[in-house]
C-alpha atoms as a PDB file:
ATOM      1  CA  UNK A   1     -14.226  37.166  21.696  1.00  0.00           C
ATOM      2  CA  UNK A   2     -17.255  37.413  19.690  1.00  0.00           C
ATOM      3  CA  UNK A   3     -20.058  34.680  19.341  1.00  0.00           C
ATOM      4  CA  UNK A   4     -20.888  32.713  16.928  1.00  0.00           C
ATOM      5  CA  UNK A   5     -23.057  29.467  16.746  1.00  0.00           C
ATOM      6  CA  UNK A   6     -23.368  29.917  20.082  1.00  0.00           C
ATOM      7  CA  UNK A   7     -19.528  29.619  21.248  1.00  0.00           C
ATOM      8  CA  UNK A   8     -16.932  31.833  22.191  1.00  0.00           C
ATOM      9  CA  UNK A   9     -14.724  32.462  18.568  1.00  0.00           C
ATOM     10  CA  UNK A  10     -11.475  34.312  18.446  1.00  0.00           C
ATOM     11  CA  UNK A  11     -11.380  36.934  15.926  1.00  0.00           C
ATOM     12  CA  UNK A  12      -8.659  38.275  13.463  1.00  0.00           C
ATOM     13  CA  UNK A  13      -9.723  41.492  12.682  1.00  0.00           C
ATOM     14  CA  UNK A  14     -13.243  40.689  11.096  1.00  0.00           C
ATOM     15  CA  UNK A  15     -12.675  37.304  10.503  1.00  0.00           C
ATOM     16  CA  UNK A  16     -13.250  34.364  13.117  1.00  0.00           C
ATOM     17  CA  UNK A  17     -10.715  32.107  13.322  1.00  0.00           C
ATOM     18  CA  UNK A  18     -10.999  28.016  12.534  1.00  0.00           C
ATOM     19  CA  UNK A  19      -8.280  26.139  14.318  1.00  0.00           C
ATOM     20  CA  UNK A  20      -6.671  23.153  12.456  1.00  0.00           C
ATOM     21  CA  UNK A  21      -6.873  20.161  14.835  1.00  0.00           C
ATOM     22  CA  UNK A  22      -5.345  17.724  12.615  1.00  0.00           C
ATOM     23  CA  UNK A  23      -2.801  17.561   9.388  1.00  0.00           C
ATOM     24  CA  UNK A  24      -3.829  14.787   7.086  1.00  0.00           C
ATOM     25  CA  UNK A  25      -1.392  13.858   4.327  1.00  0.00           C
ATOM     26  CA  UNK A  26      -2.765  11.738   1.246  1.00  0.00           C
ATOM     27  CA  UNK A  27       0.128  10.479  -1.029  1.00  0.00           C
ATOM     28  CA  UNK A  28      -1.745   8.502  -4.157  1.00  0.00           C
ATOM     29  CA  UNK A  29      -0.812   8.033  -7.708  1.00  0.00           C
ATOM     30  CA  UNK A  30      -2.307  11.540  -8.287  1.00  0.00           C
ATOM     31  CA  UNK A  31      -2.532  13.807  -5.188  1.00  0.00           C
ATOM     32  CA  UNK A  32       0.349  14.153  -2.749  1.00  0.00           C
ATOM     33  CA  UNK A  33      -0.798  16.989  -0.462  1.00  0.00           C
ATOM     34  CA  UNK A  34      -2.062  17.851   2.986  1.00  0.00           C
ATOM     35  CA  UNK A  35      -5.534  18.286   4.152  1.00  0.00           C
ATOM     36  CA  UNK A  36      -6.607  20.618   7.145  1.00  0.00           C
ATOM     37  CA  UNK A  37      -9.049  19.306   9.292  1.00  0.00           C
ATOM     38  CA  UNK A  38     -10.697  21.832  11.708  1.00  0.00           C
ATOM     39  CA  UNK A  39     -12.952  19.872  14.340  1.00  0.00           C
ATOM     40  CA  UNK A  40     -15.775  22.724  14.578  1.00  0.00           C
ATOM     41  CA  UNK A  41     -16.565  25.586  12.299  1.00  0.00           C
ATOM     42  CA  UNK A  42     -17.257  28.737  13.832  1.00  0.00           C
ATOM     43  CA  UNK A  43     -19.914  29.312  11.439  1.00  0.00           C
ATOM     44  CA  UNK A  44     -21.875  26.010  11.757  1.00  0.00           C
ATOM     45  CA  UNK A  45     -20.356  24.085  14.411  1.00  0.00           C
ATOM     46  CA  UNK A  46     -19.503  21.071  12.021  1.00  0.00           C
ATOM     47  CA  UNK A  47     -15.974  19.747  11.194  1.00  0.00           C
ATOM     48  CA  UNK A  48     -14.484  20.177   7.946  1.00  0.00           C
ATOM     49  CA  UNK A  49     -11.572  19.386   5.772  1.00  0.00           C
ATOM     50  CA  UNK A  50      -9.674  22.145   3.687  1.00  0.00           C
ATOM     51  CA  UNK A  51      -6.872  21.755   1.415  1.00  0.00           C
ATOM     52  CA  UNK A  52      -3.697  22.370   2.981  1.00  0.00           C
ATOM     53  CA  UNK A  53      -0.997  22.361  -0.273  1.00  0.00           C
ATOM     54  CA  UNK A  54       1.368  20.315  -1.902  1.00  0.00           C
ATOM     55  CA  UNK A  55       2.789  17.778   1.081  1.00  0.00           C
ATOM     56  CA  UNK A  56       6.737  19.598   1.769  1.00  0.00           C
ATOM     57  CA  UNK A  57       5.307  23.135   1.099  1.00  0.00           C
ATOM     58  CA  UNK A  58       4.285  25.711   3.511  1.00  0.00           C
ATOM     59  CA  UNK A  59       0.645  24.757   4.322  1.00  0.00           C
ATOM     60  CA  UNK A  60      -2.179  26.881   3.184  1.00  0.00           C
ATOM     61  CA  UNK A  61      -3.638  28.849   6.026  1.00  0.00           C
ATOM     62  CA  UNK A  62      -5.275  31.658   5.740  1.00  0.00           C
ATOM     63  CA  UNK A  63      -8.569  33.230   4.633  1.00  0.00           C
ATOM     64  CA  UNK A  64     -11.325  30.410   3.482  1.00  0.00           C
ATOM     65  CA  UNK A  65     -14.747  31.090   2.371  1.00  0.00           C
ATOM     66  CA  UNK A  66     -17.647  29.560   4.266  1.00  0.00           C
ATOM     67  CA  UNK A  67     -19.352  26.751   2.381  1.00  0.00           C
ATOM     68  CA  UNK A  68     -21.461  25.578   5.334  1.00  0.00           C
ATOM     69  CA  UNK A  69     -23.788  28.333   5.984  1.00  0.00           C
ATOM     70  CA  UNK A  70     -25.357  30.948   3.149  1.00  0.00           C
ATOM     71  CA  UNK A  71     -25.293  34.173   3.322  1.00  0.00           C
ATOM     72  CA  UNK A  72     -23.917  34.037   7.064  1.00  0.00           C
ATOM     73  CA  UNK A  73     -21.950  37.162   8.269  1.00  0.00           C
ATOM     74  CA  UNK A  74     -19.384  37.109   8.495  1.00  0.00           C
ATOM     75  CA  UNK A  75     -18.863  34.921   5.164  1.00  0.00           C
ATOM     76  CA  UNK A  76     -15.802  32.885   6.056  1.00  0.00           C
ATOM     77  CA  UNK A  77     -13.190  32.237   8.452  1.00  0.00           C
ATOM     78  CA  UNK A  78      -9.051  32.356   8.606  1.00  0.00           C
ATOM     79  CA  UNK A  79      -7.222  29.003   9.368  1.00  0.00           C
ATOM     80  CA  UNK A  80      -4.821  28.458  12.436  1.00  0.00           C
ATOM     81  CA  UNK A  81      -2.695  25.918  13.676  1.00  0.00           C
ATOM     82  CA  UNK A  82      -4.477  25.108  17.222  1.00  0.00           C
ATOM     83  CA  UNK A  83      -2.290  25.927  19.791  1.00  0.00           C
ATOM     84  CA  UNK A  84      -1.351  21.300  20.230  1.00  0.00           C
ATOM     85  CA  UNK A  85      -0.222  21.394  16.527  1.00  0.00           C
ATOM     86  CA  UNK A  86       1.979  24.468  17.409  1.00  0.00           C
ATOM     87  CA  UNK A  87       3.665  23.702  20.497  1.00  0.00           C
ATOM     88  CA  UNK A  88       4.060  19.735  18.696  1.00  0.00           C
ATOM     89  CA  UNK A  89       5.699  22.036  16.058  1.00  0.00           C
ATOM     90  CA  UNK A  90       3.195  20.154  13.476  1.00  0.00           C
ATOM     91  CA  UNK A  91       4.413  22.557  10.652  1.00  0.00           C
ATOM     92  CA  UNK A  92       4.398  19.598   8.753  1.00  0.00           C
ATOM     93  CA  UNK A  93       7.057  17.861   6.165  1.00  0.00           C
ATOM     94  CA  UNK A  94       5.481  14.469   5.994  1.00  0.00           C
END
């Protein structure tokens, strides 16, 4: 595991991986999707939200490009379910 922010951070290849600690679906007159919440960035140690795709879809995980921090290295992380969301089998029809 390398270190980032000060905290142990699983990698993927390059990439340090952001586990998604909740699955947040917003149903409006204009948006019915799911947003990604990931509790603390491996980058900045903040939580953020990420879009997560159309609500009844496969959700959008993957490679995201850091926002937080400039010019940080490596410049972005890959999404994961965190291991409660998989075992809860949170992969999501809301």
């Amino acid at each position: 595991m390398a270190k980032l922010h000060a905290h142990p951070v699983e990698m993927e290849g390059n990439w340090p991986i952001a586990r998604v600690t909740a699955i947040i679906p917003v149903r409006d007159r204009s948006n019915n999707v799911n947003l990604l919440k990931i509790a603390h960035c491996p980058l900045c140690g903040k939580a953020h939200i990420h879009g997560g795709g159309t609500i009844g879809s496969p959700l959008l995980l993957g490679h995201r490009v850091a926002h937080c921090v400039k010019r940080a290295e490596p410049y972005g992380y890959v999404l994961r379910l965190s291991e409660s969301l998989q075992r809860n089998g949170e992969v999501l029809e809301s």
